[in-house]
C-alpha atoms as a PDB file:
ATOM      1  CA  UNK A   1     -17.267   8.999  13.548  1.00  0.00           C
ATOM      2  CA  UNK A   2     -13.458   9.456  13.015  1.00  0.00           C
ATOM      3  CA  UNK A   3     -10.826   8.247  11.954  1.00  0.00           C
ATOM      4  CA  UNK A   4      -7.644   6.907  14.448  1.00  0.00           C
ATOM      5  CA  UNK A   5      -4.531   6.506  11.823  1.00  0.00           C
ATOM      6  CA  UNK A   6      -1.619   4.389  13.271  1.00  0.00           C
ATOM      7  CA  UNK A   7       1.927   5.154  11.491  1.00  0.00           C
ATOM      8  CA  UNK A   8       4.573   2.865  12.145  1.00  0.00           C
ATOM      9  CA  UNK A   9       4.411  -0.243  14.059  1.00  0.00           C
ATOM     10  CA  UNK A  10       4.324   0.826  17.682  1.00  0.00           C
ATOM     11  CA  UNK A  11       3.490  -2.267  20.146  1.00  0.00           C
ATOM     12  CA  UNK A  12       2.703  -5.701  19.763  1.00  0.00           C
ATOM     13  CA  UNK A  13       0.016  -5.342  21.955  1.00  0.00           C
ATOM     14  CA  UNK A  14      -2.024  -2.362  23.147  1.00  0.00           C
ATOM     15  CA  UNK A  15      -5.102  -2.612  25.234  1.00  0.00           C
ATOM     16  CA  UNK A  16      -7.875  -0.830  22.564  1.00  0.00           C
ATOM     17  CA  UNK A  17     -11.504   0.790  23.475  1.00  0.00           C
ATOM     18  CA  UNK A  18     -13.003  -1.670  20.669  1.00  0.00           C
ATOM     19  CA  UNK A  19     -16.359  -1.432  21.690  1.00  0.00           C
ATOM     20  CA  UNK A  20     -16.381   2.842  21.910  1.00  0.00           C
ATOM     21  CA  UNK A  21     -14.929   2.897  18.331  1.00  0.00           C
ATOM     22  CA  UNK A  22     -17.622   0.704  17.250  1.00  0.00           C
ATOM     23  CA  UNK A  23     -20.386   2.546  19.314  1.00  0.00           C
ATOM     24  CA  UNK A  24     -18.591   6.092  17.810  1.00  0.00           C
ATOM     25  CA  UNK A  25     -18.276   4.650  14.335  1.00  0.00           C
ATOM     26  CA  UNK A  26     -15.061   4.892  14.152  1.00  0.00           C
ATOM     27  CA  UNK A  27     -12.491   4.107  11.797  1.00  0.00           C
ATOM     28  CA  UNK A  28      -8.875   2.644  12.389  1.00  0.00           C
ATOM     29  CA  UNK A  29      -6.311   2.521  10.276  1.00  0.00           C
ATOM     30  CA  UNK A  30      -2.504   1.466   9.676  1.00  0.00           C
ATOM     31  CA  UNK A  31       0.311   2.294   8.036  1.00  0.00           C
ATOM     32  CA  UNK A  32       4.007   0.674   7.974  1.00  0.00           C
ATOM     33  CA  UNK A  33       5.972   2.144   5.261  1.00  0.00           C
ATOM     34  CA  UNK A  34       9.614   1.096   5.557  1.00  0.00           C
ATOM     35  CA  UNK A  35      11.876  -2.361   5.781  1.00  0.00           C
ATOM     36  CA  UNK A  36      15.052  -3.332   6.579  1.00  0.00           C
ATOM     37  CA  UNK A  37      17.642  -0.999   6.395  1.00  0.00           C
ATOM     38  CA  UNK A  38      15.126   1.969   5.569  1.00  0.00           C
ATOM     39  CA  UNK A  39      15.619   3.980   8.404  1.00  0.00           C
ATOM     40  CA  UNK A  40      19.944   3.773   8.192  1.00  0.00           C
ATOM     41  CA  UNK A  41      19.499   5.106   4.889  1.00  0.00           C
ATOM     42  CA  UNK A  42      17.285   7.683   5.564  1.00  0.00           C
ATOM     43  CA  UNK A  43      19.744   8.807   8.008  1.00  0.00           C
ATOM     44  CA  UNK A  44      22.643   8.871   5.514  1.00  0.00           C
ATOM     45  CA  UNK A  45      20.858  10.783   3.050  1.00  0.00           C
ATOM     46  CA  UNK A  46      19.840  13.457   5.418  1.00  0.00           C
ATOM     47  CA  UNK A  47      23.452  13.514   6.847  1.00  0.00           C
ATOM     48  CA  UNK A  48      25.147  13.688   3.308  1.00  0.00           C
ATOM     49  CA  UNK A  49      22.623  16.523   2.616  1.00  0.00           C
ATOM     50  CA  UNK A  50      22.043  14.637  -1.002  1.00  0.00           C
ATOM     51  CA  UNK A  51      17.858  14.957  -0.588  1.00  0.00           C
ATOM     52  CA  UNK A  52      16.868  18.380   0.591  1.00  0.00           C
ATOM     53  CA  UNK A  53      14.028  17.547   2.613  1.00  0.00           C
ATOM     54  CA  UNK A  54      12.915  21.674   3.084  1.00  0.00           C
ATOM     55  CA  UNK A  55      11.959  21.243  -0.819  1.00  0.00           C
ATOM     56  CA  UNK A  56       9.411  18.546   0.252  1.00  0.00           C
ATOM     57  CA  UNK A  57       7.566  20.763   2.457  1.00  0.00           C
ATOM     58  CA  UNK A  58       4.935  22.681   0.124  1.00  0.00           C
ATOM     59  CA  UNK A  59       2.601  23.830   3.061  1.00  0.00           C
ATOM     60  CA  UNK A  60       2.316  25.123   6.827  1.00  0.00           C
ATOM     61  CA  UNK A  61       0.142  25.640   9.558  1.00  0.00           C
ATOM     62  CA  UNK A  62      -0.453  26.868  12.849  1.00  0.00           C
ATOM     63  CA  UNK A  63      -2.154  24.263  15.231  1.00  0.00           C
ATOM     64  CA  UNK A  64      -5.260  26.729  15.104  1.00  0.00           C
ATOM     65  CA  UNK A  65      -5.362  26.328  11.252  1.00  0.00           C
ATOM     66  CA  UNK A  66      -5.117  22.178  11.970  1.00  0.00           C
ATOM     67  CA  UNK A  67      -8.283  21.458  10.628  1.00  0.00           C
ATOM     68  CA  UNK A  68      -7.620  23.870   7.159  1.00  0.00           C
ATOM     69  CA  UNK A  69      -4.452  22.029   6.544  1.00  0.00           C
ATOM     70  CA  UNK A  70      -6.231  18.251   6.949  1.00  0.00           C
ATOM     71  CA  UNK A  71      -8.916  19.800   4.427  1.00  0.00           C
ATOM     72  CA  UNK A  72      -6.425  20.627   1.802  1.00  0.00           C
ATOM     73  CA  UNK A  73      -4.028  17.718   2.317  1.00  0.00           C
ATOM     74  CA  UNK A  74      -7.262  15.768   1.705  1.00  0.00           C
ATOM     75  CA  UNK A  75      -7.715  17.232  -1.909  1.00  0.00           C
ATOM     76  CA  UNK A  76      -3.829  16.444  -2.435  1.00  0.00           C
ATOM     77  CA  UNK A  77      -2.617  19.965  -1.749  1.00  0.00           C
ATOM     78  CA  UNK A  78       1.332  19.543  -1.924  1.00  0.00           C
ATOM     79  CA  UNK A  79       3.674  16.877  -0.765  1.00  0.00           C
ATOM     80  CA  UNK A  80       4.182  17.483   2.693  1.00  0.00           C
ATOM     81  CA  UNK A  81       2.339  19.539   4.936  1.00  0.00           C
ATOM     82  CA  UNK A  82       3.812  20.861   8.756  1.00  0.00           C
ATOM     83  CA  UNK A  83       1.183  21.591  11.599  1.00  0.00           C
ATOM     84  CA  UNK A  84       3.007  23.139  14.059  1.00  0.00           C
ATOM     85  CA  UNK A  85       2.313  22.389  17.911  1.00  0.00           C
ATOM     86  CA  UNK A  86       1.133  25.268  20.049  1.00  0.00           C
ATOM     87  CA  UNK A  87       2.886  27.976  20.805  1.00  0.00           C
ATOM     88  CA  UNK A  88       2.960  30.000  24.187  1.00  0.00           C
END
């Protein structure tokens, strides 16, 4: 088992292993977080610098430590964590 988070809406319709999730126990889940006008707003704020978004960021991670940082952000370990990609 596992679980397969969707954030944001993405497309209308996707073609989806059902039956493998199933067989693998799998879990899906969504998430859509933000209306009409949301995202403009967003954009102001970061442009007008009036919400420091660095202060959010309480944790970080190389993509080796991935699994560490899902542990902790599990157990509600800061308010926003970073995994960073890998690096060459």
């Amino acid at each position: 088992g596992g679980t397969f988070i969707q954030a944001g809406l993405g497309a209308s319709n996707i073609v989806f292993p059902v039956g493998e999730l199933c067989s693998k126990e799998g879990i899906y889940k969504t998430s859509f977080r933000y209306g009409p006008g949301d995202y403009a707003l967003a954009i102001e704020l970061l442009e007008s610098k009036r919400v420091d978004v660095k202060a959010l960021i309480t944790h970080s991670y190389e993509f080796e430590s991935a699994e560490q940082a899902f542990s902790e952000t599990g157990k509600n370990g800061g308010i926003k964590s970073i995994i960073y990609g890998p690096r060459k």
